[in-house]
Each structure stands twice: as C-alpha cells, then as structure tokens.
N, C-alpha and C. Protein backbone atom coordinates (compact mmCIF):
# COMPACT_ATOMS: atom_id res chain seq x y z
N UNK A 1 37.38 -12.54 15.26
CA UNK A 1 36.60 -13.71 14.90
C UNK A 1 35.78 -14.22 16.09
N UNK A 2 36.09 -13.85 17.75
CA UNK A 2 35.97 -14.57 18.12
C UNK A 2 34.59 -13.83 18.40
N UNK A 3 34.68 -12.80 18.72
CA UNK A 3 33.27 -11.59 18.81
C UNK A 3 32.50 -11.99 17.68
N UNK A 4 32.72 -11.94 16.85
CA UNK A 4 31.36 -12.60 15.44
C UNK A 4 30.79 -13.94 15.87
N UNK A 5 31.51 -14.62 16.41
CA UNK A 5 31.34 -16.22 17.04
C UNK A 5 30.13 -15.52 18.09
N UNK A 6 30.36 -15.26 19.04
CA UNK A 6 29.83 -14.91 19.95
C UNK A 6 28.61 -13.86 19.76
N UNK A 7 28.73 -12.90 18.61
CA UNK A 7 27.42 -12.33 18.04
C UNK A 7 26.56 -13.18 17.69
N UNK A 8 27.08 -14.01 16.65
CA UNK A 8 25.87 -14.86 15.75
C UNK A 8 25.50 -15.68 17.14
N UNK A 9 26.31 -16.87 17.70
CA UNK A 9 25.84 -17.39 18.91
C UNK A 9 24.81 -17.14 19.68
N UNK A 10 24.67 -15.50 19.97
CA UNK A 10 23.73 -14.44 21.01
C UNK A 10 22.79 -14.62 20.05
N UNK A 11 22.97 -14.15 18.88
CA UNK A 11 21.78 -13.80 17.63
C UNK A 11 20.86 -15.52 17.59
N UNK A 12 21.18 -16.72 17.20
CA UNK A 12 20.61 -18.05 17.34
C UNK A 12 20.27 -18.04 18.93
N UNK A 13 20.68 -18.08 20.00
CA UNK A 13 20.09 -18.48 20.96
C UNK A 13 18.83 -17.83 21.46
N UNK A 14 18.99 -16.12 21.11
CA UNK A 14 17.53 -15.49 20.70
C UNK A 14 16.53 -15.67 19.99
N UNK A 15 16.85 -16.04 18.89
CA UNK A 15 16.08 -16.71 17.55
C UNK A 15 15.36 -18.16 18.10
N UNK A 16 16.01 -18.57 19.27
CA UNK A 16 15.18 -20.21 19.37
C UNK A 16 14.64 -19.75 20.37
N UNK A 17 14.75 -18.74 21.24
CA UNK A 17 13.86 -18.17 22.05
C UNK A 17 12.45 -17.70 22.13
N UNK A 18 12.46 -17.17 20.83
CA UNK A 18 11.43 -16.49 20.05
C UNK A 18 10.06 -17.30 20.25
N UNK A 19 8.97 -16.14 20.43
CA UNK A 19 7.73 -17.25 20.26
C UNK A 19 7.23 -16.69 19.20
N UNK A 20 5.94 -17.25 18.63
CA UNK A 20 5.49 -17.29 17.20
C UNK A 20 4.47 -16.18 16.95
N UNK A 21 5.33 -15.01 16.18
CA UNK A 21 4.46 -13.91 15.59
C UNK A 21 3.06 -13.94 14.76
N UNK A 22 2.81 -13.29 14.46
CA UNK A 22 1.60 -13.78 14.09
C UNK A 22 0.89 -12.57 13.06
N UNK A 23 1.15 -12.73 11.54
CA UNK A 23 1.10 -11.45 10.94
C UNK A 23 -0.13 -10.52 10.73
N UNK A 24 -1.46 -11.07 11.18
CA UNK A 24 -2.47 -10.71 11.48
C UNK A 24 -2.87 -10.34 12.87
N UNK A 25 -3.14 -8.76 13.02
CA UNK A 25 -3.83 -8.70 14.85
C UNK A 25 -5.11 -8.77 14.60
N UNK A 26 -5.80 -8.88 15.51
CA UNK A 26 -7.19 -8.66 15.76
C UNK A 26 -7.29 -7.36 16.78
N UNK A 27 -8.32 -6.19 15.92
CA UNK A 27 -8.43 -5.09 16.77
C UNK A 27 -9.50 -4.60 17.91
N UNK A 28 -9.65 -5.58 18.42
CA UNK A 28 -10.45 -6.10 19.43
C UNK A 28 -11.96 -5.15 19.47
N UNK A 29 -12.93 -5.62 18.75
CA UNK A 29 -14.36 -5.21 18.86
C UNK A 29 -14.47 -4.11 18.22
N UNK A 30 -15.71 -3.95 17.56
CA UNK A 30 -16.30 -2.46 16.83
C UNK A 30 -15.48 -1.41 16.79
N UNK A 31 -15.35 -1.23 18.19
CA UNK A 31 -14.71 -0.10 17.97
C UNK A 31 -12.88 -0.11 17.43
N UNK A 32 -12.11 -1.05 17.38
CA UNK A 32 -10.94 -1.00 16.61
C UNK A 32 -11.02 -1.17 15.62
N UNK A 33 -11.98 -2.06 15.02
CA UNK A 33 -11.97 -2.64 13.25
C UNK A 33 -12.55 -0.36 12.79
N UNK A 34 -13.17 0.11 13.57
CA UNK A 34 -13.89 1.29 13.20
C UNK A 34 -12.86 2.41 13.11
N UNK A 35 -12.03 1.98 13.85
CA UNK A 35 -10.80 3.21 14.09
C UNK A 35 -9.64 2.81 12.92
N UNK A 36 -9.36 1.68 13.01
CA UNK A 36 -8.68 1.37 11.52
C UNK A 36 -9.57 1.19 10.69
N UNK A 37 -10.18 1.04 10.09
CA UNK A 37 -10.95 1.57 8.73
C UNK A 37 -10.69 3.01 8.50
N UNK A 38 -11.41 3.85 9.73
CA UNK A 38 -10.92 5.59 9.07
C UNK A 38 -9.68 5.37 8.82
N UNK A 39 -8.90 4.87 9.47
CA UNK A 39 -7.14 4.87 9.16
C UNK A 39 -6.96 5.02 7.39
N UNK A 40 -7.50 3.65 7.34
CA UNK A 40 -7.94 3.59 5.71
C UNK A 40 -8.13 4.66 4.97
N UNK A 41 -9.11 5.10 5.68
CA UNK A 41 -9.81 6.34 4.44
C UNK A 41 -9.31 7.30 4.60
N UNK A 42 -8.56 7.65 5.95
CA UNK A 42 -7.48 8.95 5.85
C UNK A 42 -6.51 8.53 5.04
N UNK A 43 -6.01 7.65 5.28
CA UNK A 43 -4.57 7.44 3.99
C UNK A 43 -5.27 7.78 2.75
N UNK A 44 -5.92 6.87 2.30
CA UNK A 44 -6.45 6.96 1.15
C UNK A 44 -6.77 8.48 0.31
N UNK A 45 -7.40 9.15 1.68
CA UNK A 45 -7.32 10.47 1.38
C UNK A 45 -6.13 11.26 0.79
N UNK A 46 -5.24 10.94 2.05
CA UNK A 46 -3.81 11.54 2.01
C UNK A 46 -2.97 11.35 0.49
N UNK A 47 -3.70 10.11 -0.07
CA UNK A 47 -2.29 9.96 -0.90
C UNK A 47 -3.40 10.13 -2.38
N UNK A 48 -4.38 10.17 -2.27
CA UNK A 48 -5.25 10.65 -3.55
C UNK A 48 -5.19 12.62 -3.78
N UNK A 49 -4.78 13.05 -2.10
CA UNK A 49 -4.24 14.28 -2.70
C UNK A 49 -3.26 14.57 -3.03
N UNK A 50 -1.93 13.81 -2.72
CA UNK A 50 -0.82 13.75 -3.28
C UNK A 50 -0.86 13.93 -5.07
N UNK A 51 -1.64 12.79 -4.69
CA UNK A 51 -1.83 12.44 -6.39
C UNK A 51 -2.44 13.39 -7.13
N UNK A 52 -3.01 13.82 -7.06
CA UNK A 52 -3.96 15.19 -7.37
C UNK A 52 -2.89 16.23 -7.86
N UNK A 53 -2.10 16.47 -6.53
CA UNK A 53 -1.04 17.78 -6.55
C UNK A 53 -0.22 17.48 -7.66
N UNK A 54 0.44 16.09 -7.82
CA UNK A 54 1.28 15.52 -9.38
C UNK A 54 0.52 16.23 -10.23
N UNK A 55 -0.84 16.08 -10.17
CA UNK A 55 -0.98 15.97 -12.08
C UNK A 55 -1.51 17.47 -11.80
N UNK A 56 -2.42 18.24 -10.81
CA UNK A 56 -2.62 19.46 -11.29
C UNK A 56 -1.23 20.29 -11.44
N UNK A 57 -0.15 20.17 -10.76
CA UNK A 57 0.91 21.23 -11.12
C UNK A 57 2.01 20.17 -12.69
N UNK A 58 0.86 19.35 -13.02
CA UNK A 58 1.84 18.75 -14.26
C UNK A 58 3.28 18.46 -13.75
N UNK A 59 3.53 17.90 -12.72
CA UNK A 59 5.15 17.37 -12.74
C UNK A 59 5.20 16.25 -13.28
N UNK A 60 6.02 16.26 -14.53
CA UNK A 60 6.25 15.41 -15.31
C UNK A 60 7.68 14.82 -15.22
N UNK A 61 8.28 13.86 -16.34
CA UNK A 61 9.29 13.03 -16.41
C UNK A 61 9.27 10.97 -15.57
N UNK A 62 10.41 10.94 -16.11
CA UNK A 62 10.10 9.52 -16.05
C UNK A 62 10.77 8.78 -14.75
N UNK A 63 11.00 9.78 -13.90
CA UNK A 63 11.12 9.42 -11.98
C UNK A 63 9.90 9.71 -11.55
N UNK A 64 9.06 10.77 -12.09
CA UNK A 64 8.19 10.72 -11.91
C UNK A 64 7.18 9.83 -12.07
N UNK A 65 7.26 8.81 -12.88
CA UNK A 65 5.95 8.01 -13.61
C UNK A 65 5.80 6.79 -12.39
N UNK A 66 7.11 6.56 -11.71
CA UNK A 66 7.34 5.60 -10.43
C UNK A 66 6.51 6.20 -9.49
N UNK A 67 6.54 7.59 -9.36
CA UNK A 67 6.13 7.89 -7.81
C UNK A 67 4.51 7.81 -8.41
N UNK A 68 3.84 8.43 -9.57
CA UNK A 68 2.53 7.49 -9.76
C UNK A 68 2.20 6.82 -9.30
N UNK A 69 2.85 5.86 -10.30
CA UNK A 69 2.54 4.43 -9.91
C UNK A 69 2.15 3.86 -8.71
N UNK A 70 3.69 4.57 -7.57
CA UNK A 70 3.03 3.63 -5.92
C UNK A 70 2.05 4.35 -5.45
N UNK A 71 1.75 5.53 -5.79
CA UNK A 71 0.52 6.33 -5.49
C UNK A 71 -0.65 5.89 -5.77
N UNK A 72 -0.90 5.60 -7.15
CA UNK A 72 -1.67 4.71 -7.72
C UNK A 72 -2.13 2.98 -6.92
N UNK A 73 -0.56 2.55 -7.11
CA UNK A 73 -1.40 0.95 -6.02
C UNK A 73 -1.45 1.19 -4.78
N UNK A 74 -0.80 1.98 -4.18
CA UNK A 74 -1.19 2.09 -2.15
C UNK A 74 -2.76 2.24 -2.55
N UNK A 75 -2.93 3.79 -3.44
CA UNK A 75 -4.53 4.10 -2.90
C UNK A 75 -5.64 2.61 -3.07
N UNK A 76 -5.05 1.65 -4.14
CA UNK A 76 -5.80 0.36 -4.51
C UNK A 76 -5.42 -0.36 -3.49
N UNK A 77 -4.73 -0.42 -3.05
CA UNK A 77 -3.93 -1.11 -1.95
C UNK A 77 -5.32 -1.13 -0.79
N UNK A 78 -5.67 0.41 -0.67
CA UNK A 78 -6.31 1.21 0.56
C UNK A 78 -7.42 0.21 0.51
N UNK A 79 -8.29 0.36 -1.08
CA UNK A 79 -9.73 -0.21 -1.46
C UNK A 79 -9.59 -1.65 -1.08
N UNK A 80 -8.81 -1.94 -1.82
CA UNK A 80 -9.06 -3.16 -1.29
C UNK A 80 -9.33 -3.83 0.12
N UNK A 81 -7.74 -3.57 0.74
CA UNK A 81 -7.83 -3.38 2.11
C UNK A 81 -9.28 -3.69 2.95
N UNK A 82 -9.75 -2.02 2.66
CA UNK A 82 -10.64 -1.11 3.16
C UNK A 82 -11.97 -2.94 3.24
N UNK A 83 -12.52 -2.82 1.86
CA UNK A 83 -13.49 -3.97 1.35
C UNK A 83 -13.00 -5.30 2.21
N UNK A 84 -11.77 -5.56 2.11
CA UNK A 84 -11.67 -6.64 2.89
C UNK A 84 -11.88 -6.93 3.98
N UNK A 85 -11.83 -6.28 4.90
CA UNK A 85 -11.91 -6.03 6.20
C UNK A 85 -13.30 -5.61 6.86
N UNK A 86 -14.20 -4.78 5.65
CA UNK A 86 -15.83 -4.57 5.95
C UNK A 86 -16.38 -6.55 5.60
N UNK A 87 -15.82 -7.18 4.29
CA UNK A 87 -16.48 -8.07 4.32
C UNK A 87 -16.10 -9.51 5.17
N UNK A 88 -14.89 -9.31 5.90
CA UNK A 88 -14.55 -10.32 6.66
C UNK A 88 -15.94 -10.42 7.92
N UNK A 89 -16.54 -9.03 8.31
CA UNK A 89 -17.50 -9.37 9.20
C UNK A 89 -18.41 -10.03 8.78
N UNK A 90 -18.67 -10.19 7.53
CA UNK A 90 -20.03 -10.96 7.18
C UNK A 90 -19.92 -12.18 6.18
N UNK A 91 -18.72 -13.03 6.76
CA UNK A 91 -18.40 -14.23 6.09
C UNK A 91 -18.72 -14.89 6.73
N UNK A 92 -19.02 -16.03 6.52
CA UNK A 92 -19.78 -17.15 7.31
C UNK A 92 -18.32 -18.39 8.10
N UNK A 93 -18.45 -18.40 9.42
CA UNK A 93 -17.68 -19.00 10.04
C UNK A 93 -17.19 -20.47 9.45
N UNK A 94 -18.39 -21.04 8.37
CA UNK A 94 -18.47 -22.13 8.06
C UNK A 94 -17.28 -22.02 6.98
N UNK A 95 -17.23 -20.95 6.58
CA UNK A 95 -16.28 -21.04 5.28
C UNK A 95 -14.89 -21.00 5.37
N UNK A 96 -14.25 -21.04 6.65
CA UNK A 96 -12.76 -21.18 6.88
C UNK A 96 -13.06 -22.97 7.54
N UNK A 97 -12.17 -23.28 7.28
CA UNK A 97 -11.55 -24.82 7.60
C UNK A 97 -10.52 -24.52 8.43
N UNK A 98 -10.61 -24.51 9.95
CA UNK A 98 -9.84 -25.17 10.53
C UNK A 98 -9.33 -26.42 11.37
N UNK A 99 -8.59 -26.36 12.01
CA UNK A 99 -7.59 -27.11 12.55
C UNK A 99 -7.34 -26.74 14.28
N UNK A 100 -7.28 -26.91 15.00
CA UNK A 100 -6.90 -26.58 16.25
C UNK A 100 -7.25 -25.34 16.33
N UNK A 101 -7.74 -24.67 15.74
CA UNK A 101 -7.81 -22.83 16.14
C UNK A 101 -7.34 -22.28 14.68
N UNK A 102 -6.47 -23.18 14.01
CA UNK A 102 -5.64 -22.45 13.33
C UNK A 102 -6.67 -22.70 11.55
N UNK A 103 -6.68 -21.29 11.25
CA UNK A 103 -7.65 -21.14 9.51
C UNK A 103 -6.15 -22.16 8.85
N UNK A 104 -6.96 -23.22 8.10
CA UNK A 104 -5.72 -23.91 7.21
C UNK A 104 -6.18 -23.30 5.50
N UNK A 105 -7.88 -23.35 5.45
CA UNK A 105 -7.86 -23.04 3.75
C UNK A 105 -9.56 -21.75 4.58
N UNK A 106 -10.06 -21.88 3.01
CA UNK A 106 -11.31 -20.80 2.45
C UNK A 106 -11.77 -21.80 1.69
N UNK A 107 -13.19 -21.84 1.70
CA UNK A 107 -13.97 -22.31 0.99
C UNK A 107 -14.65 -21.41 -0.03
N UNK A 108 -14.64 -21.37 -1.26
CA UNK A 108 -14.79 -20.27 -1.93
C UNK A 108 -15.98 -21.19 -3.30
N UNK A 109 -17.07 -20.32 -3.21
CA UNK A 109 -18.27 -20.94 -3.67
C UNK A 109 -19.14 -19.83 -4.40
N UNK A 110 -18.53 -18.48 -3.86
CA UNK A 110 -19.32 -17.28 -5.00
C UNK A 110 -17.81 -16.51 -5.90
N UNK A 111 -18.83 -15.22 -6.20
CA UNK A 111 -17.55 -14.15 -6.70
C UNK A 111 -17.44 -13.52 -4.75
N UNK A 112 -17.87 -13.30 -4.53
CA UNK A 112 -18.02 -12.42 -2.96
C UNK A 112 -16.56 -13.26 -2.48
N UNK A 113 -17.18 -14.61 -2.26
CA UNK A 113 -15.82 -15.18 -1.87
C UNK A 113 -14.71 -15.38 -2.47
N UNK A 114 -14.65 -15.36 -4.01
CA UNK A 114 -14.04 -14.80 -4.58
C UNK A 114 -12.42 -13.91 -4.06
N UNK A 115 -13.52 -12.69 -4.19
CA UNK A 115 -13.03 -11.27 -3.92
C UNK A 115 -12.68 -11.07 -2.56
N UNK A 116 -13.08 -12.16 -1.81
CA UNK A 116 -13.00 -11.71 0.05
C UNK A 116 -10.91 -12.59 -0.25
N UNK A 117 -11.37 -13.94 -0.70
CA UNK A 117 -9.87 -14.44 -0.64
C UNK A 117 -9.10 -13.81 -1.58
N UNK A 118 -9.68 -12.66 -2.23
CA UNK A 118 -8.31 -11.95 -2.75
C UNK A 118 -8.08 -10.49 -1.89
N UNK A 119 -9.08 -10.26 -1.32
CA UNK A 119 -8.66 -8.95 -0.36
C UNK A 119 -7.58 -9.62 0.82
N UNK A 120 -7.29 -10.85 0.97
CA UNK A 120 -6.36 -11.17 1.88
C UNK A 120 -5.07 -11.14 1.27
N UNK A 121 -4.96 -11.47 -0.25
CA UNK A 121 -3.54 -11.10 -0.64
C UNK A 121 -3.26 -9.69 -1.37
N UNK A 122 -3.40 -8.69 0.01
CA UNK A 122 -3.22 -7.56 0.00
C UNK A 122 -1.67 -6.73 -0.07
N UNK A 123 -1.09 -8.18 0.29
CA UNK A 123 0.82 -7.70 0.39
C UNK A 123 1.11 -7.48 -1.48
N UNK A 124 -0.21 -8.19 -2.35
CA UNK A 124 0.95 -8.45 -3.39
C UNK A 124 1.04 -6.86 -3.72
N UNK A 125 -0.41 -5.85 -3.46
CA UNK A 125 0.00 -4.91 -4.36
C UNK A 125 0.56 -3.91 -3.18
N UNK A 126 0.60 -4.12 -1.90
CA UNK A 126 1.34 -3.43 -0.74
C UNK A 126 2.99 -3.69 -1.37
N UNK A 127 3.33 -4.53 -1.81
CA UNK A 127 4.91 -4.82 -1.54
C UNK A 127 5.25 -4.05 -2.98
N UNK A 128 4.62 -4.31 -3.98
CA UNK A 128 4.17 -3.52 -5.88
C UNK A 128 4.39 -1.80 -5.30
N UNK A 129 3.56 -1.58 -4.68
CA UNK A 129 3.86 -0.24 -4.77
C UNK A 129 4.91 0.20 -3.89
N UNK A 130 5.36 -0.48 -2.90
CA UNK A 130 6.75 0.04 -2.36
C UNK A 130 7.91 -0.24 -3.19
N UNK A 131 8.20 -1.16 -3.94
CA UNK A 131 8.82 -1.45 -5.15
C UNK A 131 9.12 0.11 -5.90
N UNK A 132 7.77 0.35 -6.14
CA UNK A 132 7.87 1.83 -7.56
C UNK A 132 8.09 3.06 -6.49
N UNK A 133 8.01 3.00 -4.90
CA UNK A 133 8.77 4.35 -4.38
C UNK A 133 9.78 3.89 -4.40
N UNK A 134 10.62 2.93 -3.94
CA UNK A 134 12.04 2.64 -3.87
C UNK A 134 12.47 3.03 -5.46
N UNK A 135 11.95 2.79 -6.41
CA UNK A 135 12.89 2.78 -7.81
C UNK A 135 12.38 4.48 -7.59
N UNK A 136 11.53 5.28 -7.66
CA UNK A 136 11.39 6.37 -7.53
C UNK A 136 12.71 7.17 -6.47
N UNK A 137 12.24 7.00 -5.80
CA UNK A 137 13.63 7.49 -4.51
C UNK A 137 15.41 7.56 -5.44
N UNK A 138 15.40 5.91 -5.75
CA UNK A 138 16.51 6.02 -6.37
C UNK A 138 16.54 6.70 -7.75
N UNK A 139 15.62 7.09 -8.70
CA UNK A 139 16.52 7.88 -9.58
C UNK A 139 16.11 9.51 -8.70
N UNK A 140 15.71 10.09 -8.17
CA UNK A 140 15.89 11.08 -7.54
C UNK A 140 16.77 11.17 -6.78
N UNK A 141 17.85 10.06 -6.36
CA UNK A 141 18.81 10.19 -5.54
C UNK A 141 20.06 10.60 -6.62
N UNK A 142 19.78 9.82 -7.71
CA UNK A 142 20.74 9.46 -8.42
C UNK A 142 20.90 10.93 -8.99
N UNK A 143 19.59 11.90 -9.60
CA UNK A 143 19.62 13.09 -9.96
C UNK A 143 20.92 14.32 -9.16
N UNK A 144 21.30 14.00 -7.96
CA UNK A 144 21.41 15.25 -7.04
C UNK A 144 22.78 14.79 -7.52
C-alpha cells in the first residue's frame, strides 16, 4: 500500500509540474506546412491503395466491412485535413477573435468559412475511423 501511496504521490507531483501542451504545432514556414501536406497525400495515397487491393482481390465478409470503413474515413480524414490546412493560409486574421494571443472563437460569414471551421474538427472523423480498425482488429482477433 505504501508503494501505491508513493506512486500516485510521484504521479500528482509530476502532473502539477507539467506545463501546458498545446494540441496544435505550427510547422514553421513554407517549407513545413509543404512537407506535411505531401505527408497528406502520401498517406492518402497509401491507404487508397490499400483500399483498392480490398475490393480488386474481392475480400469479403463482415470484419471486413470495418476495415473499409476506417479506410474509407482516414482517406476523408486526409481531404479534409489536406483542404484545411491549404485554406487556413488564406483566412483573414480578422476572422479569429482573440484574447491575449489565445484564438477564443471564428467568425464565420460564408460557406468557405463554413467549411474552414469544419476542417478544424478533424478528430471527429480521425477518432470514427480508428473506432472501425479497433472493432476490425477485434473480430480478427477473435477469428484465430
């Protein structure tokens, strides 16, 4: 008991240590936003031939229809992404509201802006398609 005391203890006094992450980087000038974008379009690549290889050799069944699926939203995942990140350069500074440094909202006045504040909630279909490999994984685990 007394070692668990003394784990969690270590574990909180680290935790208040901590300084504040920050789930967005910035890839400092042309040339990083340029190097992650291909990133983009190689994945995108990568997993549209995946996808390809499914349906031309017909592997069918219904573990299969999961691994689709996350195949299916990563590559949307990619587009979006991809769009979001070309049109963040050409949003107008005026249209974030901040605060000390810190973006609090979006001012959203077309479809463009629209579509720019939905390329930022890019986790929903990032986290969607890791969802359908995990249920994928598991009935292929479950198969063996």
């Amino acid at each position: 008991m007394k070692r668990f005391l003394r784990v969690l203890g270590t574990f909180f006094f680290l935790v208040l240590q901590a300084f504040p992450a920050w789930a967005v980087q910035a890839h400092g000038g042309a040339e990083g936003l340029v190097s992650h974008q291909i990133g983009h379009v190689l994945f995108t690549i990568g997993m549209g031939y995946l996808l390809f290889r499914v349906y031309r050799l017909q592997i069918e069944g219904l573990d299969w229809l999961e691994f689709k699926i996350f195949l299916w939203l990563i590559i949307a995942w990619n587009f979006l992404t991809f769009t979001g990140h070309l049109m963040h350069e050409f949003v107008a500074p005026e249209k974030f509201i901040t605060s000390d440094g810190h973006i609090l909202s979006f001012s959203v006045t077309s479809f463009s802006d629209a579509y720019f504040y939905l390329t930022r909630l890019d986790h929903l279909l990032l986290v969607s398609s890791f969802i359908f490999l995990l249920l994928a994984l598991r009935k292929w685990r479950s198969q063996e």
